[in-house]
Protein backbone atom coordinates (compact mmCIF):
# COMPACT_ATOMS: atom_id res chain seq x y z
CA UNK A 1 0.00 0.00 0.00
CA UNK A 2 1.16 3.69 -0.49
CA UNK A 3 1.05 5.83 2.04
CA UNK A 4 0.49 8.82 0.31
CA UNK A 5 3.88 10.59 -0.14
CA UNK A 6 4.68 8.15 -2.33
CA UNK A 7 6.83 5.99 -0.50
CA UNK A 8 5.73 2.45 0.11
CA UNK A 9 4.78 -1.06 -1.69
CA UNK A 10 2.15 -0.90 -4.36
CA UNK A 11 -0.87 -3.55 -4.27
CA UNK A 12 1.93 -5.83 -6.04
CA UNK A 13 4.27 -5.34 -3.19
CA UNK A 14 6.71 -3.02 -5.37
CA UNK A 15 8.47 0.22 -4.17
CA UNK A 16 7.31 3.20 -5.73
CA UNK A 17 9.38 5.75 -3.69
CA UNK A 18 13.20 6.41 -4.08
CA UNK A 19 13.38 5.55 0.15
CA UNK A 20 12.88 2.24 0.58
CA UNK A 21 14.26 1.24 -2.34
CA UNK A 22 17.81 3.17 -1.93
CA UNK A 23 17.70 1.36 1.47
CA UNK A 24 17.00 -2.20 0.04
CA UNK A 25 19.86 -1.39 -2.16
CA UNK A 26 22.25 -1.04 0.38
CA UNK A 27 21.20 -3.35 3.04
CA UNK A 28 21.61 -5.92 -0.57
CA UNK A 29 25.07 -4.64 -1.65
CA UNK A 30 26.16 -5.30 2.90
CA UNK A 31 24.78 -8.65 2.38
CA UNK A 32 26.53 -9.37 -0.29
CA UNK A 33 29.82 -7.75 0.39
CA UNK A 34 29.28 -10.06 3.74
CA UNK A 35 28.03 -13.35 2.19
CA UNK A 36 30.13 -13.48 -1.15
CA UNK A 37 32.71 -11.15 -0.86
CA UNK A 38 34.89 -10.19 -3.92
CA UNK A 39 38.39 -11.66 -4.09
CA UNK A 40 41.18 -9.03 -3.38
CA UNK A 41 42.81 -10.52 -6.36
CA UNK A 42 39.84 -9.97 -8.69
CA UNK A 43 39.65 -6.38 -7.13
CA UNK A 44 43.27 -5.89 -7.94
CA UNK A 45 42.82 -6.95 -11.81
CA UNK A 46 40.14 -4.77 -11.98
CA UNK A 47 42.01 -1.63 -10.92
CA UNK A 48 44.85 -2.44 -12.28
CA UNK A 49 43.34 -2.84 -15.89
CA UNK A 50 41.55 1.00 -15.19
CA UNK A 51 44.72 2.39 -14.31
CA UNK A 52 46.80 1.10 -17.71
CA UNK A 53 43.49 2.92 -19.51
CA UNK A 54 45.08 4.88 -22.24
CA UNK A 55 42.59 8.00 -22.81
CA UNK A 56 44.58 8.24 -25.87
CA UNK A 57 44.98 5.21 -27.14
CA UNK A 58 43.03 4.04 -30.48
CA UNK A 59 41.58 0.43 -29.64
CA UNK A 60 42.72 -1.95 -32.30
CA UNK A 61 39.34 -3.95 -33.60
CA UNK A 62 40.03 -7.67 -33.73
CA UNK A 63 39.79 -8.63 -37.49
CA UNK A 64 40.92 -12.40 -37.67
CA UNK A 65 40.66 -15.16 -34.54
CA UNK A 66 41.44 -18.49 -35.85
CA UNK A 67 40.09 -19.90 -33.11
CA UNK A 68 36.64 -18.82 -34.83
CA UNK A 69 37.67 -17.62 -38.35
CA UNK A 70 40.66 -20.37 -39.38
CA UNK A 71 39.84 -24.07 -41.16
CA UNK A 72 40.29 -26.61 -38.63
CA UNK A 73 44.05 -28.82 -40.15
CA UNK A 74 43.49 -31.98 -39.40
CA UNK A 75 46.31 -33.38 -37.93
CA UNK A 76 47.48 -30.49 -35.79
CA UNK A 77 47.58 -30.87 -32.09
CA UNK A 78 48.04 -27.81 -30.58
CA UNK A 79 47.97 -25.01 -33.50
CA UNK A 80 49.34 -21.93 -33.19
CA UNK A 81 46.53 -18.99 -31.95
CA UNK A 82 46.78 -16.48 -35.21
CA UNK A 83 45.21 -12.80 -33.66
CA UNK A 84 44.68 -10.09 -36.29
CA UNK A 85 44.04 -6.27 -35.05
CA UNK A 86 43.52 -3.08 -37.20
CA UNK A 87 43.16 0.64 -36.01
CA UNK A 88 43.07 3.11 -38.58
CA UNK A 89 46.10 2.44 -40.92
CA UNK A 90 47.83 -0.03 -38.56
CA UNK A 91 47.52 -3.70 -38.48
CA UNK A 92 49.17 -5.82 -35.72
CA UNK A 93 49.62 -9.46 -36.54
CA UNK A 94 50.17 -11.68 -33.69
CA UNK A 95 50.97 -15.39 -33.08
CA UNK A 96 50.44 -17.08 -29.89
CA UNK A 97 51.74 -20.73 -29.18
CA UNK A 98 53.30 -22.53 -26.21
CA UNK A 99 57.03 -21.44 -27.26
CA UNK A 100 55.54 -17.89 -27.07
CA UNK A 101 54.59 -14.60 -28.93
CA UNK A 102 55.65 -12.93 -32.17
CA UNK A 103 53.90 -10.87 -34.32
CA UNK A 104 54.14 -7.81 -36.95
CA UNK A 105 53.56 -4.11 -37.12
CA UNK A 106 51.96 -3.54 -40.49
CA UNK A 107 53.04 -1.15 -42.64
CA UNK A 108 56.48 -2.02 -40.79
CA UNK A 109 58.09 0.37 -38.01
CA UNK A 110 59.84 0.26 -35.48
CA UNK A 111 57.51 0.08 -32.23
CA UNK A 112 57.21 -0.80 -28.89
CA UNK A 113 54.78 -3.24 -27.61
CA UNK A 114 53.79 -3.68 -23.82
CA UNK A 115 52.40 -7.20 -23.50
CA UNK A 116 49.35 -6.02 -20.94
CA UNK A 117 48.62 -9.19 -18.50
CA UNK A 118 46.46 -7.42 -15.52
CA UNK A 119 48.37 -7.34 -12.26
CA UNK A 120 51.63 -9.32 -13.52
CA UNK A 121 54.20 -6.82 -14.56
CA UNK A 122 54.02 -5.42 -18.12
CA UNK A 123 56.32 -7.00 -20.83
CA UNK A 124 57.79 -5.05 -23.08
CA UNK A 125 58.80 -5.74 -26.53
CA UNK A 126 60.54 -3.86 -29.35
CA UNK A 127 60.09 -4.44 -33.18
CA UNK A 128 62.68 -4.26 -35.68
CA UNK A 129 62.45 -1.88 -38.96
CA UNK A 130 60.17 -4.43 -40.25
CA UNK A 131 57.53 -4.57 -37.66
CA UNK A 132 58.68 -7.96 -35.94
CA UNK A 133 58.49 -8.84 -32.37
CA UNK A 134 58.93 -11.70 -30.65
CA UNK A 135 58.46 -13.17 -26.84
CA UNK A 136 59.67 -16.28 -24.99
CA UNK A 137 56.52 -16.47 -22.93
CA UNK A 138 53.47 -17.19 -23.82
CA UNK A 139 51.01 -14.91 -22.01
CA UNK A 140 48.60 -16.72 -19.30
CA UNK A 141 45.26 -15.60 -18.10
CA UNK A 142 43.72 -12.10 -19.74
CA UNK A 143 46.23 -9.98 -22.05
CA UNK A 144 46.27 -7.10 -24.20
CA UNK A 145 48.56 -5.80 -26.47
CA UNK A 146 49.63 -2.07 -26.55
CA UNK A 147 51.64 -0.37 -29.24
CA UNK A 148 53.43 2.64 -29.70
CA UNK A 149 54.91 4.09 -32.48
CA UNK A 150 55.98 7.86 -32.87
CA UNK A 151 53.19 9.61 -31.15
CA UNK A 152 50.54 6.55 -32.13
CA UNK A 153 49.25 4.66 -29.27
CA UNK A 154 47.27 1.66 -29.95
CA UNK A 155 45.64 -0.53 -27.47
CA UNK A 156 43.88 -4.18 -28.36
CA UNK A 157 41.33 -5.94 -26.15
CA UNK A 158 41.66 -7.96 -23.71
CA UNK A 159 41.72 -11.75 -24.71
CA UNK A 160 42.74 -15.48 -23.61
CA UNK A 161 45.11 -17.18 -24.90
């Protein structure tokens, strides 16, 4: 029932009134932070992938997976993961397999690349004159990919390997 003002439960036993619904909110969001609280370490991904935000940073749109885009080759156990991204002009080209990463800055430049990988420490990678990069490690759990080169910063999205 209303009570007048406004505030109250309807005949369905909904809040019409900002009051006791901003207070069921809350007394919800104490419950839960109490009953399934978030993991510190999922709380430190998630600030950690605000802060390396780049407001200027073009994000690169992923072009080719070939997880979903590639011909399955019979006969090939463990494939390399083929990643395609393109911003504007620039295309990154990126290989990911258990020996590690490599990849190309198209048209070729040199560049750096910071291999993104949430609250790990960022790797950082330089390409040649020709665009190539390479990495011993194969990145684990959510990465990104940022480039620059000259004043062009480009950022992928996040993926998993």
């Amino acid at each position: 029932m209303s009570d007048g003002a406004g505030h109250g439960a309807d005949f369905d036993g909904s809040f019409d009134g900002d009051i006791g619904s901003g207070l069921l909110e809350e007394e919800l969001r104490q419950a839960a932070a109490v009953l399934d609280p978030l993991p510190p370490e999922l709380l430190q991904i998630a600030v950690d992938a605000y802060a390396l935000h780049d407001l200027d940073a073009r994000v690169a749109e992923l072009t080719f997976d070939s997880l979903v885009d590639a011909i399955p080759v019979r006969g090939a156990a463990d494939p390399p993961r083929m990643l395609t991204f393109s911003a504007g002009e620039v295309t990154l080209d990126v290989e990911v397999s258990g020996q590690g990463l490599m990849g190309q800055v198209l048209p070729p430049q040199p560049a750096r690349i910071e291999v993104l990988g949430g609250p790990r420490p960022t790797a950082a990678l330089t390409a040649d004159d020709m665009g190539r990069f390479t990495a011993d490690t194969t990145p684990s759990g959510p990465f990104a990919l940022r480039l620059r080169a000259g004043d062009e910063v480009v950022t992928t999205e996040w993926m998993r390997v």
